[in-house]
PDB file of N, CA and C in Angstrom:
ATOM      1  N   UNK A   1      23.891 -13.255 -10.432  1.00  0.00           N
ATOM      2  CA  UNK A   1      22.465 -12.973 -10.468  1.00  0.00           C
ATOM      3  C   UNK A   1      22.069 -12.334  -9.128  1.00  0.00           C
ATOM      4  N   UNK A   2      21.304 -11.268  -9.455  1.00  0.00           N
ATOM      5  CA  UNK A   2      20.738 -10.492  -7.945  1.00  0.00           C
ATOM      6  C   UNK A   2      19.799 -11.383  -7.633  1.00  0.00           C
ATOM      7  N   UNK A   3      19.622 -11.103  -5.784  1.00  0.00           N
ATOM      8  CA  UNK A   3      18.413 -11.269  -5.429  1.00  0.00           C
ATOM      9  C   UNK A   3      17.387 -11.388  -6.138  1.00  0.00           C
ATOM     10  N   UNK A   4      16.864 -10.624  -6.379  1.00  0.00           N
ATOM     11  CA  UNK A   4      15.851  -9.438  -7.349  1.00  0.00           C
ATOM     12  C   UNK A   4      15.627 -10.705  -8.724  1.00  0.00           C
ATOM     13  N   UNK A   5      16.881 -10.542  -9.152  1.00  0.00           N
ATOM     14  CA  UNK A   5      16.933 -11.982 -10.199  1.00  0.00           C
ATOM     15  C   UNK A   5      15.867 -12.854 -10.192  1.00  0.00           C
ATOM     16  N   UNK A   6      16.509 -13.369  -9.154  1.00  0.00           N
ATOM     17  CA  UNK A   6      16.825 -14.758  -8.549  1.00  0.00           C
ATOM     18  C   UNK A   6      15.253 -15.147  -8.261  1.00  0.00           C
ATOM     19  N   UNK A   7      14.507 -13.999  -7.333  1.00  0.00           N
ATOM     20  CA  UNK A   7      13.128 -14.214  -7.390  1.00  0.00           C
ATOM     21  C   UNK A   7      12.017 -13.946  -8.419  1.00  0.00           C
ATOM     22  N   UNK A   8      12.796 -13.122  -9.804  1.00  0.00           N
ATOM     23  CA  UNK A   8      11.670 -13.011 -11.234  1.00  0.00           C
ATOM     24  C   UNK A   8      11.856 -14.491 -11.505  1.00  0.00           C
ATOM     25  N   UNK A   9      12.980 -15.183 -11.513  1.00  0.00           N
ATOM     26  CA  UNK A   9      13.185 -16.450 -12.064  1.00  0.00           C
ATOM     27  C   UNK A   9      12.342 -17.537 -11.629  1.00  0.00           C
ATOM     28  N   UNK A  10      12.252 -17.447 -10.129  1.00  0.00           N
ATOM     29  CA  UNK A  10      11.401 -18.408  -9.347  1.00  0.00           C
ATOM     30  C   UNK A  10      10.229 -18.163  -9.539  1.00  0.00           C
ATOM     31  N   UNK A  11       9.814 -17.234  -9.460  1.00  0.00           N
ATOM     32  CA  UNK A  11       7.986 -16.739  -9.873  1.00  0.00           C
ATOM     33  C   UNK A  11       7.361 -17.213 -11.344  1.00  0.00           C
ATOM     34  N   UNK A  12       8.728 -16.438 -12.252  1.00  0.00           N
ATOM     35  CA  UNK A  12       8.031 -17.327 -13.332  1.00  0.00           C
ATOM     36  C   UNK A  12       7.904 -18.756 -13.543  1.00  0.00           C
ATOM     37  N   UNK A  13       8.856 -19.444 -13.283  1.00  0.00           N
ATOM     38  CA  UNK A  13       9.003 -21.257 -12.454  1.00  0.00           C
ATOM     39  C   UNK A  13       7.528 -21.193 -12.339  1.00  0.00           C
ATOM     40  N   UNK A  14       6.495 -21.024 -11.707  1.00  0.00           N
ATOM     41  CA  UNK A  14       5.866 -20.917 -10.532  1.00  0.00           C
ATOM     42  C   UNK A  14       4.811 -22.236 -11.707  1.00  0.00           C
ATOM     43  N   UNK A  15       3.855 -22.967 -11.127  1.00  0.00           N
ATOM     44  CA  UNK A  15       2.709 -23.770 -11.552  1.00  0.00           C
ATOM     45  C   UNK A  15       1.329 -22.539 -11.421  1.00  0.00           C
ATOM     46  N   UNK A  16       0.910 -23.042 -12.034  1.00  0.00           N
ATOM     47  CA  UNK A  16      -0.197 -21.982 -12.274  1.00  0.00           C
ATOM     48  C   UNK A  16      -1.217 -21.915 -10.574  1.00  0.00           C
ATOM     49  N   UNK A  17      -1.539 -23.077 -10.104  1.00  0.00           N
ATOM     50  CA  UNK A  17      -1.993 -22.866  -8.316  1.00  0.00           C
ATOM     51  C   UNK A  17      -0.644 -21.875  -7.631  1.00  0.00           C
ATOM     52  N   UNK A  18       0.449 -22.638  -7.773  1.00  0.00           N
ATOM     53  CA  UNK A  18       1.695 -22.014  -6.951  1.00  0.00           C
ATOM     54  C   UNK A  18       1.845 -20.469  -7.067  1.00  0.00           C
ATOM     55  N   UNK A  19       1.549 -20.149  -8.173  1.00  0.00           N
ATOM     56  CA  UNK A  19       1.451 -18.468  -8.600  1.00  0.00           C
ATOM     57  C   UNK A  19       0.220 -18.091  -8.214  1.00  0.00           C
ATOM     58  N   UNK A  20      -0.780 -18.572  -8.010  1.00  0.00           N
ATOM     59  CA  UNK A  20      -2.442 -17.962  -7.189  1.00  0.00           C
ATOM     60  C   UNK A  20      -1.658 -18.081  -5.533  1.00  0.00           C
ATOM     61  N   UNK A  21      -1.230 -18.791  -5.342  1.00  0.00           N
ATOM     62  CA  UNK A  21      -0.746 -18.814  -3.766  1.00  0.00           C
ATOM     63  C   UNK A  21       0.022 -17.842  -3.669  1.00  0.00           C
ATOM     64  N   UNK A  22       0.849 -17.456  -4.517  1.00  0.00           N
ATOM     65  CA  UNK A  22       1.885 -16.811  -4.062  1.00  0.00           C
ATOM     66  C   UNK A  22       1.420 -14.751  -4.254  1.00  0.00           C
ATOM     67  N   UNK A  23       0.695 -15.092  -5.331  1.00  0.00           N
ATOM     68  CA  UNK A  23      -0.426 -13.895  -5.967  1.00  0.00           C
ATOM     69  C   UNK A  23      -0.650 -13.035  -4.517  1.00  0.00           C
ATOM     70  N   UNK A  24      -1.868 -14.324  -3.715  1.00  0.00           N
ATOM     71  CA  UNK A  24      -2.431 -14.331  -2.819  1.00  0.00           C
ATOM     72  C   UNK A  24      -1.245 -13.801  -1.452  1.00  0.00           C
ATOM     73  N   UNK A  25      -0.444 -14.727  -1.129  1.00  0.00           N
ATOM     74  CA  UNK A  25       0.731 -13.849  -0.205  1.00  0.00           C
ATOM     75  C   UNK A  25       1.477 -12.407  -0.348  1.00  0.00           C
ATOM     76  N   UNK A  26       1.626 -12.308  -1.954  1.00  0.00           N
ATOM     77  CA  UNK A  26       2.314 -11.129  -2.096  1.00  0.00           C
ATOM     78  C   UNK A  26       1.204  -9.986  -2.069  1.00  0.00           C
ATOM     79  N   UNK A  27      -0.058 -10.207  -2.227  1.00  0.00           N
ATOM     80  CA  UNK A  27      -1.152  -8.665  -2.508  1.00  0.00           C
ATOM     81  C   UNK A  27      -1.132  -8.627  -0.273  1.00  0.00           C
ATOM     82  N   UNK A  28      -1.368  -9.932  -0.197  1.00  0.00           N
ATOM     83  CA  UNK A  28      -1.363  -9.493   1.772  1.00  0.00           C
ATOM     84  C   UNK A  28      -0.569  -8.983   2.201  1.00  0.00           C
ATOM     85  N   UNK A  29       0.855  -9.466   1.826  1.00  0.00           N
ATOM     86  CA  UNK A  29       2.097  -8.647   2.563  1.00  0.00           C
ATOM     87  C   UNK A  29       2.061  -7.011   1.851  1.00  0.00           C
ATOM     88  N   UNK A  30       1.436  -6.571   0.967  1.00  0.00           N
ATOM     89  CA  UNK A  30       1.507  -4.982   0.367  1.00  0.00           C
ATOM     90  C   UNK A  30       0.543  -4.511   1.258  1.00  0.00           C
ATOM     91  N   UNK A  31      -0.651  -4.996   1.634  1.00  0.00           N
ATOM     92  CA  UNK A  31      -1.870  -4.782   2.395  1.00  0.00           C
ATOM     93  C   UNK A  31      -1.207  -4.229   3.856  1.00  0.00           C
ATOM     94  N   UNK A  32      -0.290  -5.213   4.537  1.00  0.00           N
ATOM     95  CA  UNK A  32       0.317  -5.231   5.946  1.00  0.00           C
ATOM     96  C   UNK A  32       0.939  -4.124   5.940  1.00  0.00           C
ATOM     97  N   UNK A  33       2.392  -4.092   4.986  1.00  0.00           N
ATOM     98  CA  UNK A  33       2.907  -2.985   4.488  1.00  0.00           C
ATOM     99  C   UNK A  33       2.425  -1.693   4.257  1.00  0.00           C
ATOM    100  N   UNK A  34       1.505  -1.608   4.214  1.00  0.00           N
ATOM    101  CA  UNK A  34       0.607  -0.378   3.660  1.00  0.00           C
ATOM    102  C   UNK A  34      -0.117   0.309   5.042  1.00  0.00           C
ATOM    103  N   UNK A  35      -0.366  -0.706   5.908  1.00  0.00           N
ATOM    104  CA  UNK A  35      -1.416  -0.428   6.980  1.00  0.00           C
ATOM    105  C   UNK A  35      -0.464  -0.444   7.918  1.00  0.00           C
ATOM    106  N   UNK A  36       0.545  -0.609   8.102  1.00  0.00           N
ATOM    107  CA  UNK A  36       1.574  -0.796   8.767  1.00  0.00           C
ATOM    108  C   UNK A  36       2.188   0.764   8.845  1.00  0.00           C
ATOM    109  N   UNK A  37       2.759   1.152   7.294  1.00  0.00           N
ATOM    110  CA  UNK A  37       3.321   2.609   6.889  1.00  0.00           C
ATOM    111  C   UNK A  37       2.120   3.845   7.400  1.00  0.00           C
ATOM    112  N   UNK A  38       0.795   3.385   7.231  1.00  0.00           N
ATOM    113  CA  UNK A  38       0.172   4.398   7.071  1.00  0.00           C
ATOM    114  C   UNK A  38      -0.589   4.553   8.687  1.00  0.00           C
ATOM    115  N   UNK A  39      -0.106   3.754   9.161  1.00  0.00           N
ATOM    116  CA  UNK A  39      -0.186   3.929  10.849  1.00  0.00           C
ATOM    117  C   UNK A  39       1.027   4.678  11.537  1.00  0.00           C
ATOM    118  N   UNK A  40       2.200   4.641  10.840  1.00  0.00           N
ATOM    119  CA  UNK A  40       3.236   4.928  11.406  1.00  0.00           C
ATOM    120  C   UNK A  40       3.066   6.501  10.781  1.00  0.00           C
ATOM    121  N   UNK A  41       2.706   6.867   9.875  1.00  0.00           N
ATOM    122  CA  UNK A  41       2.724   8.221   9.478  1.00  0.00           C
ATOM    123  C   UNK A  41       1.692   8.423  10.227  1.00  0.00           C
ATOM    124  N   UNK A  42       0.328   8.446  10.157  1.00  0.00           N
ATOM    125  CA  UNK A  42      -0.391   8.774  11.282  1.00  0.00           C
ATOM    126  C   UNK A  42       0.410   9.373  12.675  1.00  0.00           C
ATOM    127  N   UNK A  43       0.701   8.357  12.943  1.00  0.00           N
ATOM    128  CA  UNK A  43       1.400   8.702  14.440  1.00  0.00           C
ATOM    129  C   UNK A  43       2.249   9.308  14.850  1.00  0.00           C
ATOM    130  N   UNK A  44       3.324   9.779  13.452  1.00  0.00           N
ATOM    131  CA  UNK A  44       4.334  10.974  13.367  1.00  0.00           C
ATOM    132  C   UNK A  44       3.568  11.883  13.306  1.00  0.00           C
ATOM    133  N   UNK A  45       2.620  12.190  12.637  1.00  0.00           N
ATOM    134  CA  UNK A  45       2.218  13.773  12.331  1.00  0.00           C
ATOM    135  C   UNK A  45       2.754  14.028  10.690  1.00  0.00           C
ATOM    136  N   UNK A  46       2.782  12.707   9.882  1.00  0.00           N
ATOM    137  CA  UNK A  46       3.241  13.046   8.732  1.00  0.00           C
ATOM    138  C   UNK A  46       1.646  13.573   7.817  1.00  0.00           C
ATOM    139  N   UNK A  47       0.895  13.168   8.467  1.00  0.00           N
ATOM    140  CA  UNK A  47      -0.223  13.032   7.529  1.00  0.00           C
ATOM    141  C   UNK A  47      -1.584  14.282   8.149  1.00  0.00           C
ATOM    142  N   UNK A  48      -0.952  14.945   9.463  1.00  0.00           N
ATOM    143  CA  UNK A  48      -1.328  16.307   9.701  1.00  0.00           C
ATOM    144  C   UNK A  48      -1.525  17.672   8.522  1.00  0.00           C
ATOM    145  N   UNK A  49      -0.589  18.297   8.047  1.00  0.00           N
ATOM    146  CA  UNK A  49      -1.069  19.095   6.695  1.00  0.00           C
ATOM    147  C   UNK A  49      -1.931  18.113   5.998  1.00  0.00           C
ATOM    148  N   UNK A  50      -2.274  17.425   5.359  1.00  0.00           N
ATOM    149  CA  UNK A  50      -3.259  16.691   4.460  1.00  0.00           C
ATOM    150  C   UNK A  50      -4.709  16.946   5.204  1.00  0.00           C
ATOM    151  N   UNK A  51      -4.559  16.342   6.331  1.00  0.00           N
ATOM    152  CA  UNK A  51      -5.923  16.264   7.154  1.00  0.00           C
ATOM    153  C   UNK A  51      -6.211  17.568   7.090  1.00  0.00           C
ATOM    154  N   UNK A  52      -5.790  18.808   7.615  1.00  0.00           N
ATOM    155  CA  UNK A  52      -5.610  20.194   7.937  1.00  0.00           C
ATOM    156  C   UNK A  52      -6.439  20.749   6.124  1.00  0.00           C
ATOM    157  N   UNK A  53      -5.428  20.356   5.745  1.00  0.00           N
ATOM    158  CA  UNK A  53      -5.926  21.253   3.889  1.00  0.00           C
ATOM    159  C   UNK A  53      -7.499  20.380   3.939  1.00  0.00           C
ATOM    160  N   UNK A  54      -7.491  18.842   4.253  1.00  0.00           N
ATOM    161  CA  UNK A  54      -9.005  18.603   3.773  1.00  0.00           C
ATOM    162  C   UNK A  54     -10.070  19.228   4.566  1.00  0.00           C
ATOM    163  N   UNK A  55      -9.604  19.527   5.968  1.00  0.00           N
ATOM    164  CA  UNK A  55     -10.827  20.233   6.830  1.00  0.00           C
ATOM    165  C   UNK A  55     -11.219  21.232   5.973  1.00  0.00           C
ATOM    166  N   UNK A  56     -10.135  22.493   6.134  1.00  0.00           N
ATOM    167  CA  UNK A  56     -10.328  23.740   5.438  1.00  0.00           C
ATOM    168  C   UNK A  56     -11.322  24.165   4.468  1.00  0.00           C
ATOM    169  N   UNK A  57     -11.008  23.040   3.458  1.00  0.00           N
ATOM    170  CA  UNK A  57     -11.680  22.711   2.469  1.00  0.00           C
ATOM    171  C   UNK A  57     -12.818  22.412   2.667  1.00  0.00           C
ATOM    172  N   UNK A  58     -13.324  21.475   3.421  1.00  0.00           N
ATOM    173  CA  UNK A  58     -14.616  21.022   3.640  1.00  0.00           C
ATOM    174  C   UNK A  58     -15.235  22.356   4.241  1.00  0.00           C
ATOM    175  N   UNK A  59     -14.360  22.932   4.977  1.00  0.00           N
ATOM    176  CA  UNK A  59     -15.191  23.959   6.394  1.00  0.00           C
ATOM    177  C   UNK A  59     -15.460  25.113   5.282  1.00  0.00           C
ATOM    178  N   UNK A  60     -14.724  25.507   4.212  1.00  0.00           N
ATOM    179  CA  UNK A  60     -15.148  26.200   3.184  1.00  0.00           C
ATOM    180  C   UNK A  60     -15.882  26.236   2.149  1.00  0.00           C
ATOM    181  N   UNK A  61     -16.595  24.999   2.210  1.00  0.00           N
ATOM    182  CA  UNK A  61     -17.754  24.257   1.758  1.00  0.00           C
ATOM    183  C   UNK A  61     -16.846  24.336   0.088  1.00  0.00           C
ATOM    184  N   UNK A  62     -16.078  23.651   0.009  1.00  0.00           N
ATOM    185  CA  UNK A  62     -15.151  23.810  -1.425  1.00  0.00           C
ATOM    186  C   UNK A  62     -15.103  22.328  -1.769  1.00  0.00           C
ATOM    187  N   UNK A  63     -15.753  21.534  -0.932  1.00  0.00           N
ATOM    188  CA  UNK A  63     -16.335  20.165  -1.514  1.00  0.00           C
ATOM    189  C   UNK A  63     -17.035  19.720  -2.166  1.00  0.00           C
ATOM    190  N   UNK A  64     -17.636  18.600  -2.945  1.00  0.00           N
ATOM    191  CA  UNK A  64     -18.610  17.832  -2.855  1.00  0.00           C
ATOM    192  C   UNK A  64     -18.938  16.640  -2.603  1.00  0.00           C
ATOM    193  N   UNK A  65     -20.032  16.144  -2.769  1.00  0.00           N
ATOM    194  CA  UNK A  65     -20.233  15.255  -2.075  1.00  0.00           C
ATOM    195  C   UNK A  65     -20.039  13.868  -3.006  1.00  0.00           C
ATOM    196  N   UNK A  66     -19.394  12.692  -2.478  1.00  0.00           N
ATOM    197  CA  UNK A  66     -19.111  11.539  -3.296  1.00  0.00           C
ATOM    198  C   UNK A  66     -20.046  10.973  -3.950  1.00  0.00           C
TER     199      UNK A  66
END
């Protein structure tokens, strides 16, 4: 049995609080993960063309407004 397995098996195990707890840990750690990745691209310059095409766009008045 994989890893991977090993933890569908335990989750479904889970008591119905134990799975809100765990609900609750796993949506935070994607949150961290997420803000974590999307700081690190920031700071490469991965996310430069994106910013660049949305100026353009805006400065070409090819927007609207939300």
């Amino acid at each position: 049995m994989t890893k991977l397995e090993q933890i569908e098996k335990s989750v479904s195990e889970l008591s119905p609080d134990e799975f809100e707890r765990f609900s609750a840990w796993f949506e935070a750690l994607q949150a961290e993960r997420w803000d974590r990745d999307l700081t690190e691209d920031a700071a490469n310059g991965a996310l430069d063309e994106f910013a660049e095409l949305a100026l353009s766009e805006f400065r070409s008045n090819r927007t609207r407004p939300l």
